[in-house]
C-alpha atoms as a PDB file:
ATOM      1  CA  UNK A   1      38.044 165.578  78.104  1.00  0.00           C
ATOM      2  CA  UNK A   2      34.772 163.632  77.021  1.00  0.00           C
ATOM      3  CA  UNK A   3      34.995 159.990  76.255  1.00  0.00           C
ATOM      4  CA  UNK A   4      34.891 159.880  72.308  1.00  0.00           C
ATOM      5  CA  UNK A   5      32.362 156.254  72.526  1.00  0.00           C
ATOM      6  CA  UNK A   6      32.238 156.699  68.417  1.00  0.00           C
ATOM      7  CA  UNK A   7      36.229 156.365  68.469  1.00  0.00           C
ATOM      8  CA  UNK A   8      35.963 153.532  70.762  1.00  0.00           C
ATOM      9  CA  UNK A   9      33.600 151.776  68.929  1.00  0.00           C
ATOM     10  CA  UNK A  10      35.472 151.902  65.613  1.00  0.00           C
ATOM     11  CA  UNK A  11      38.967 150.636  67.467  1.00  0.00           C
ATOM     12  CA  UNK A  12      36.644 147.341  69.236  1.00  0.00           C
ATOM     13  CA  UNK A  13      35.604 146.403  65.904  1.00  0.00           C
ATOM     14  CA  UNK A  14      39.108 146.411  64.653  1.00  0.00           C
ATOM     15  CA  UNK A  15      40.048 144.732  67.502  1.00  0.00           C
ATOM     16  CA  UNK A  16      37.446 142.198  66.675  1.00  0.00           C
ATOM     17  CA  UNK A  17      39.011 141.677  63.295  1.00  0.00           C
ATOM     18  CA  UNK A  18      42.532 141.201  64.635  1.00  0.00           C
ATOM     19  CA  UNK A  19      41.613 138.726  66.911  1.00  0.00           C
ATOM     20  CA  UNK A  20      40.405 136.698  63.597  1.00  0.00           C
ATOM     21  CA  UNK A  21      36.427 137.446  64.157  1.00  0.00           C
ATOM     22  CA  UNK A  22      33.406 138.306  61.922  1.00  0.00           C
ATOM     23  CA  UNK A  23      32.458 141.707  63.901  1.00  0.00           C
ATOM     24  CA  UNK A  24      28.996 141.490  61.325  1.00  0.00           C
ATOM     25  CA  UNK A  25      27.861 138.177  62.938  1.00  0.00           C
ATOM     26  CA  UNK A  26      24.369 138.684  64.838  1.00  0.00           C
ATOM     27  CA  UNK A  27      26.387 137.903  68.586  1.00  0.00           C
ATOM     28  CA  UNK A  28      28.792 140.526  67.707  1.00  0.00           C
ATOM     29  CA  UNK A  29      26.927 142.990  65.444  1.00  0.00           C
ATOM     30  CA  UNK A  30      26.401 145.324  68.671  1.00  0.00           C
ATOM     31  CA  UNK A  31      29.461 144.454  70.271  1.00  0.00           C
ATOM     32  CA  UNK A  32      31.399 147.734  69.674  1.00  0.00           C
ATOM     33  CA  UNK A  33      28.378 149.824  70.607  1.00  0.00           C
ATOM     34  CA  UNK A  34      27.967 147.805  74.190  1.00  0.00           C
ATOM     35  CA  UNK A  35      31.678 148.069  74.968  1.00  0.00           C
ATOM     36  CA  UNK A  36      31.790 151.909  74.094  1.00  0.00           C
ATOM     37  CA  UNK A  37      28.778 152.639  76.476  1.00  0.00           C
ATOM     38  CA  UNK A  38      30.687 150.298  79.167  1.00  0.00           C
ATOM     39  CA  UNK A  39      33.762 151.941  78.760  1.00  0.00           C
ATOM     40  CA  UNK A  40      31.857 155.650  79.464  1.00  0.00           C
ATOM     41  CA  UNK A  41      30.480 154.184  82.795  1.00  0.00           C
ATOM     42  CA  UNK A  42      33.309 152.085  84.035  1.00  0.00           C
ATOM     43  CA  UNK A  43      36.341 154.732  82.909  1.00  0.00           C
ATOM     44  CA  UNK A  44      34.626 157.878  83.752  1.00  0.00           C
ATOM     45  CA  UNK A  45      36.776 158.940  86.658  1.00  0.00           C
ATOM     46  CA  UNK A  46      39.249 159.604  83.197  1.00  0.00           C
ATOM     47  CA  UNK A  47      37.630 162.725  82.623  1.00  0.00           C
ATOM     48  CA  UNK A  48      38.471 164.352  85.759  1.00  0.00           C
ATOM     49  CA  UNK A  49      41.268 165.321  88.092  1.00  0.00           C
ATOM     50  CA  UNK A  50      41.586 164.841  91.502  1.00  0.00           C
ATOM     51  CA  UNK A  51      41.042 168.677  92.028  1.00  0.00           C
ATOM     52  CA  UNK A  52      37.606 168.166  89.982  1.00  0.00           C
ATOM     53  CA  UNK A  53      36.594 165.131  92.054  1.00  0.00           C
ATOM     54  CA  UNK A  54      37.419 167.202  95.123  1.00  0.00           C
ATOM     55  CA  UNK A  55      35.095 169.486  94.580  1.00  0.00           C
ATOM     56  CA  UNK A  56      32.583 167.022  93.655  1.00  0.00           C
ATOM     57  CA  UNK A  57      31.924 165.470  96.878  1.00  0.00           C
ATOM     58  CA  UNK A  58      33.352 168.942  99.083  1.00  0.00           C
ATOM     59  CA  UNK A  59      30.569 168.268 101.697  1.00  0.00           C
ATOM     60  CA  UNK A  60      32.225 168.648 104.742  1.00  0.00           C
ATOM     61  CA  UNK A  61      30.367 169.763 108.307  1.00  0.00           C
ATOM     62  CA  UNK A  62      31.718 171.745 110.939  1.00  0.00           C
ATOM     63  CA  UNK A  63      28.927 172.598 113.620  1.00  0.00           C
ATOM     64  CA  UNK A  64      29.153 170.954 116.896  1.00  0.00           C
ATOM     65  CA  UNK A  65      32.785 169.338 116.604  1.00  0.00           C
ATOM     66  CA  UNK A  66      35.246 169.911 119.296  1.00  0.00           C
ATOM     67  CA  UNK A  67      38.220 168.673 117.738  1.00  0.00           C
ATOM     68  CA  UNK A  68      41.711 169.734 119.522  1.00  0.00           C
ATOM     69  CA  UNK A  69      44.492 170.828 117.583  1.00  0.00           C
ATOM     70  CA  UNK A  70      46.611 168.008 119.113  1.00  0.00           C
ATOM     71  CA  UNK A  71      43.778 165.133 119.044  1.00  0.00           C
ATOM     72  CA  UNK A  72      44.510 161.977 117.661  1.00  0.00           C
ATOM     73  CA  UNK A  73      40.689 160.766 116.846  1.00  0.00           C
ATOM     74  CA  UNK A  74      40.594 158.541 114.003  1.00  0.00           C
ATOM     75  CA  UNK A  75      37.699 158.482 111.163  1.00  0.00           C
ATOM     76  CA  UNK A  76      37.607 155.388 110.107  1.00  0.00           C
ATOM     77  CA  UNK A  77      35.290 154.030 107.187  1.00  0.00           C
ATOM     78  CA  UNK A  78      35.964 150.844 105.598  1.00  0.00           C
ATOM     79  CA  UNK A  79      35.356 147.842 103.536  1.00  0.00           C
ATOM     80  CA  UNK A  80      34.052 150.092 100.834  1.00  0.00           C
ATOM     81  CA  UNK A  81      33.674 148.015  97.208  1.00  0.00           C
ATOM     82  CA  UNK A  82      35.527 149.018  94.211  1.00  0.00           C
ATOM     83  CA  UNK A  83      36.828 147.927  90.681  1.00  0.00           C
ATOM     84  CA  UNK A  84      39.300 149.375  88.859  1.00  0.00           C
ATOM     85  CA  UNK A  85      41.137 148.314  85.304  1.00  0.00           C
ATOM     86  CA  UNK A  86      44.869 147.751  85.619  1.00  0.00           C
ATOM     87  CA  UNK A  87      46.469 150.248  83.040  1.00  0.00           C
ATOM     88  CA  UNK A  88      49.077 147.720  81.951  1.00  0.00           C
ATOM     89  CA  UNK A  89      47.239 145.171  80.729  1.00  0.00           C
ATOM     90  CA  UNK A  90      43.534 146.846  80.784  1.00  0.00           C
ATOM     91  CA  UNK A  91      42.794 143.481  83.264  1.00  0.00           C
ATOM     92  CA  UNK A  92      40.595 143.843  85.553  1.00  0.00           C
ATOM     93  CA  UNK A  93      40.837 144.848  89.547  1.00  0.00           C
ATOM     94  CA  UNK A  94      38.163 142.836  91.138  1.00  0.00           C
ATOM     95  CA  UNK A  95      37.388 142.413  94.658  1.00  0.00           C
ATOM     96  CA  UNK A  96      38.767 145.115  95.976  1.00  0.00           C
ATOM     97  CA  UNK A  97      38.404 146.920  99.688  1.00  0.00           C
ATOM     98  CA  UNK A  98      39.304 150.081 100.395  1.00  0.00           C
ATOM     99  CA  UNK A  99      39.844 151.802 104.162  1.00  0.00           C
ATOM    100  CA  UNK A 100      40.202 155.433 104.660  1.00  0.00           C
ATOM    101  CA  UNK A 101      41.440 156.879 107.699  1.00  0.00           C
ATOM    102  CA  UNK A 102      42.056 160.799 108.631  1.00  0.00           C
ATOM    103  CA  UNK A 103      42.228 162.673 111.859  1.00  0.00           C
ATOM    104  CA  UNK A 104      40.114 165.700 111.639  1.00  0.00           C
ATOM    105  CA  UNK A 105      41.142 169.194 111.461  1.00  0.00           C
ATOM    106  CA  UNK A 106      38.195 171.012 112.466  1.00  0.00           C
ATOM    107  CA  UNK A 107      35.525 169.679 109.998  1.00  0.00           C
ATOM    108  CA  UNK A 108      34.587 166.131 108.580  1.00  0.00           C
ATOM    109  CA  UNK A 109      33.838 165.223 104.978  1.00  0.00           C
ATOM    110  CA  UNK A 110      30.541 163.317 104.525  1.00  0.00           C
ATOM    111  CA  UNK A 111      30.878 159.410 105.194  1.00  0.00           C
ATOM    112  CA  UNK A 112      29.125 158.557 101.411  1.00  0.00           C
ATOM    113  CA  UNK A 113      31.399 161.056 100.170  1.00  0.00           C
ATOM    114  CA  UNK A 114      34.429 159.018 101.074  1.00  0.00           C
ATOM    115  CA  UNK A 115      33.024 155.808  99.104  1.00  0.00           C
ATOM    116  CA  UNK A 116      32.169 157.968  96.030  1.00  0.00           C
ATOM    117  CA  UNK A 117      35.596 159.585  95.919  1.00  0.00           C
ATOM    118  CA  UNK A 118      36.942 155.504  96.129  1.00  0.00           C
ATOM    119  CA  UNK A 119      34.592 154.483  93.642  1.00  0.00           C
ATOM    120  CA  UNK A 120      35.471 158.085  91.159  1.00  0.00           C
ATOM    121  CA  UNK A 121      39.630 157.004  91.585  1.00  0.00           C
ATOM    122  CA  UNK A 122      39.032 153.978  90.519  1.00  0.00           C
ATOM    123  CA  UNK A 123      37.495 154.253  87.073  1.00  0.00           C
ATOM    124  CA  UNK A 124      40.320 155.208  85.746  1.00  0.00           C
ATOM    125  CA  UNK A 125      43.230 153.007  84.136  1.00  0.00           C
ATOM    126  CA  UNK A 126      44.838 152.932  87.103  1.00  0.00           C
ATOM    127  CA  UNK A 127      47.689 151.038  89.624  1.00  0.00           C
ATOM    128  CA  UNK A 128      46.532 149.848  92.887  1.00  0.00           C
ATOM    129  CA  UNK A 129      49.214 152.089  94.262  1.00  0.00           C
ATOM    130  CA  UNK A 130      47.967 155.179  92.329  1.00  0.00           C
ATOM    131  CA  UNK A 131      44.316 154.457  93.973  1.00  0.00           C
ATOM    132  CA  UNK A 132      45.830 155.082  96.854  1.00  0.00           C
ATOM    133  CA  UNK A 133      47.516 158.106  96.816  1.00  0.00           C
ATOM    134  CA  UNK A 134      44.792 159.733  94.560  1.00  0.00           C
ATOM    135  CA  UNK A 135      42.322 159.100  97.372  1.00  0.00           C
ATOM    136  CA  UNK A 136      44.600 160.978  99.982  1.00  0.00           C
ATOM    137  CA  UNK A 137      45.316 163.384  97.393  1.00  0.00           C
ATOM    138  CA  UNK A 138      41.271 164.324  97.151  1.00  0.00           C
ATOM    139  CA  UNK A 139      40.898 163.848 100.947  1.00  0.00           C
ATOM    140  CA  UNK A 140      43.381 166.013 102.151  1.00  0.00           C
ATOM    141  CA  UNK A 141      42.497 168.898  99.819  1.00  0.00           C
ATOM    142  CA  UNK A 142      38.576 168.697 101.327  1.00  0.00           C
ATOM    143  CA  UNK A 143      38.965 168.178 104.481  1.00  0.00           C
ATOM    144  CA  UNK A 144      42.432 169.864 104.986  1.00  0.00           C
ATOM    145  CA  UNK A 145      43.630 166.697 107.171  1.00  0.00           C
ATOM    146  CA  UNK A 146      47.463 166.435 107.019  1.00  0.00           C
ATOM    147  CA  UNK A 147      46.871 162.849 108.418  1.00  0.00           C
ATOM    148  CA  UNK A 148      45.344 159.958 106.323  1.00  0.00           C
ATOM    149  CA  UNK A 149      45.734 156.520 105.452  1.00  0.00           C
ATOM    150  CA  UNK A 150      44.332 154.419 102.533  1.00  0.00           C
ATOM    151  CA  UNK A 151      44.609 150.733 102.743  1.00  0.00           C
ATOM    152  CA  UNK A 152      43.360 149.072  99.935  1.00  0.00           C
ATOM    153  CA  UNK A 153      43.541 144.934  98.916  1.00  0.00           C
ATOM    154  CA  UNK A 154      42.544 143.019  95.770  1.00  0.00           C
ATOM    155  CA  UNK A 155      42.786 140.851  93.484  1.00  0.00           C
ATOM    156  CA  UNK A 156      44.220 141.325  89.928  1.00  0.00           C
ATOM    157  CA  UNK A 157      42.997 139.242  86.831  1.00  0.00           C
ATOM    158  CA  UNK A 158      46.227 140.006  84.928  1.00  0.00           C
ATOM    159  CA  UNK A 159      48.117 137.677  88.511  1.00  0.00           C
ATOM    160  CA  UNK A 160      44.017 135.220  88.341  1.00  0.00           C
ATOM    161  CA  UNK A 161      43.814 134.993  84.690  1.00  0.00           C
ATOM    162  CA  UNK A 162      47.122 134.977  82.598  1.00  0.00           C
ATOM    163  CA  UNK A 163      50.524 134.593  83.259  1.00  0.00           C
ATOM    164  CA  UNK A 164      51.080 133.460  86.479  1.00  0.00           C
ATOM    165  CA  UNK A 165      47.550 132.229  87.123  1.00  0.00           C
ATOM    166  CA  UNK A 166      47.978 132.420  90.685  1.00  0.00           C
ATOM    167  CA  UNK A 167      43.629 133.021  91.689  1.00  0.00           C
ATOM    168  CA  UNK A 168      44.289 133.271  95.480  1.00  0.00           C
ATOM    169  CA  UNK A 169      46.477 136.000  95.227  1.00  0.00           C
ATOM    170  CA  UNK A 170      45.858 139.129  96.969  1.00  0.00           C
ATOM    171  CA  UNK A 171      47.607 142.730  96.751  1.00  0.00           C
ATOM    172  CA  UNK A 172      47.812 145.186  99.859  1.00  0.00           C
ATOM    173  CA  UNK A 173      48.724 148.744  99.347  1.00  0.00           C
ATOM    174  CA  UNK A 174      49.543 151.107 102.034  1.00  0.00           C
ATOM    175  CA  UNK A 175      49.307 154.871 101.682  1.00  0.00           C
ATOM    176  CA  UNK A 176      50.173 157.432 104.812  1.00  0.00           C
ATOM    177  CA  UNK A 177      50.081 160.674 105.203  1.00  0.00           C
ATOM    178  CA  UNK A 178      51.063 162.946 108.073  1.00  0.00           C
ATOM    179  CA  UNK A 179      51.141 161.097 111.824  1.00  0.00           C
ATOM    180  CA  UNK A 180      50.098 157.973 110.217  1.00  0.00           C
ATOM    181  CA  UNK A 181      53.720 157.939 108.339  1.00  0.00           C
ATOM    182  CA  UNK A 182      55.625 158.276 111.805  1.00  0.00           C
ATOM    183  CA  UNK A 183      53.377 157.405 114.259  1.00  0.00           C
ATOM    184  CA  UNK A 184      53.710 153.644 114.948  1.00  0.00           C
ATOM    185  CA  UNK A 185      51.123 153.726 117.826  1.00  0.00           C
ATOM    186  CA  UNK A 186      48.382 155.722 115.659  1.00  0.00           C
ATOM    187  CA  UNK A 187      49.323 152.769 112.929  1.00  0.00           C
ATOM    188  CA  UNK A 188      48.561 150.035 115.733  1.00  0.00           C
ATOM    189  CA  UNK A 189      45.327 151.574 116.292  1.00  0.00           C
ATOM    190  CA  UNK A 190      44.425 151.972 112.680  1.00  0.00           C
ATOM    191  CA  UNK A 191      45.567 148.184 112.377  1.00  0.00           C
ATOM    192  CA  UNK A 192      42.913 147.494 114.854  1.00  0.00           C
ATOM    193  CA  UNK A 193      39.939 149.519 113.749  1.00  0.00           C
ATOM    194  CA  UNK A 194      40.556 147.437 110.483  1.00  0.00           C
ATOM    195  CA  UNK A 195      40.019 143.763 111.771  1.00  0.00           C
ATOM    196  CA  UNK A 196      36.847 141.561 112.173  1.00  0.00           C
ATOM    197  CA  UNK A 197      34.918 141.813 115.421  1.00  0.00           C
ATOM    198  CA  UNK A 198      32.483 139.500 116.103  1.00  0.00           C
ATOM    199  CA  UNK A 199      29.544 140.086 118.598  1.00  0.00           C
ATOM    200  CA  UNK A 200      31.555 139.681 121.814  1.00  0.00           C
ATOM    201  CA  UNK A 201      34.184 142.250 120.587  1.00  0.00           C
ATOM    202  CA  UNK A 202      36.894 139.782 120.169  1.00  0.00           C
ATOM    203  CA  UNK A 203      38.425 139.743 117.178  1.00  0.00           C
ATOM    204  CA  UNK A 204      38.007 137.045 114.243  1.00  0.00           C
END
């Protein structure tokens, strides 16, 4: 379903008026406009399912790989940037990173496609939690990978900027799939692969 931007524009300047303001002053005049075209961008990810998204970015590559059936090599791509809007409060999710992990079977999405399919999840009113299993959700139906992971931490502005005010603090969400659920070894590793090296290969 299309993003109805007239609809939204209408309900900002109403909004405008609740909140006790003059929505025909020159600052705000173009207000509702700006936040409709906004909205389209950063809640775009609304208008599709994972299915949809999964077909989007279903660039996978299977020449040359020698996977075994009973291999346990990790894909691992990281530190990917996102921002989402939390659906309770409409507060925004702000610097958050995102790790996917899956052990081939047989063929290998695309590393931009990973990031893409993070950054499509996320506009979308969303949980943190949800992010998560909506990215393994889209993962495992391209690349047909029983086994991923999704790590993802951020910060909240509904925790930073109201209530609680608490700026520093940070939420980490865990979503497994397959050996990663069982598999406390494969876990270990995957808790590795995530830390900070520096040069020497010691870690930070």
């Amino acid at each position: 379903m299309a993003i109805d931007k007239k609809a939204i524009e209408e309900h900002i300047k109403g909004i405008l008026v609740a909140l006790g303001e003059d929505p025909e002053r020159e600052g705000l005049k173009d207000t509702p406009k700006r936040v409709a075209k906004m909205y389209e961008e950063v809640f775009e990810g609304i208008s599709y399912t994972n299915e949809e998204i999964a077909a989007m970015f279903d660039k996978t590559f299977e020449d040359d790989l020698d996977f075994e059936s009973d291999s346990h090599d990790m894909v691992v791509v990281k530190d990917i940037d996102i921002f989402s809007y939390c659906e309770h409060h409409m507060a925004l999710m702000y610097d958050m990173k995102v790790a996917v992990a899956y052990i081939p079977n047989k063929k290998v999405i695309g590393l931009s496609k990973i990031a893409r399919i993070a950054d499509m999840v996320g506009k979308r009113l969303q949980l943190q939690e949800r992010i998560g299993s909506d990215i393994a959700d889209i993962m495992e139906i391209i690349t047909d990978a029983k086994d991923v992971a999704v790590v993802i931490e951020g910060c909240h502005s509904c925790m930073s900027a109201r209530g609680i005010k608490k700026s520093r603090a940070k939420t980490v969400t865990t979503t497994f799939r397959g050996a990663f659920k069982e598999d406390s070894a494969l876990q270990m590793r995957l808790q590795m692969s995530l830390m900070n090296f520096n040069q020497k290969g010691e870690v930070e």
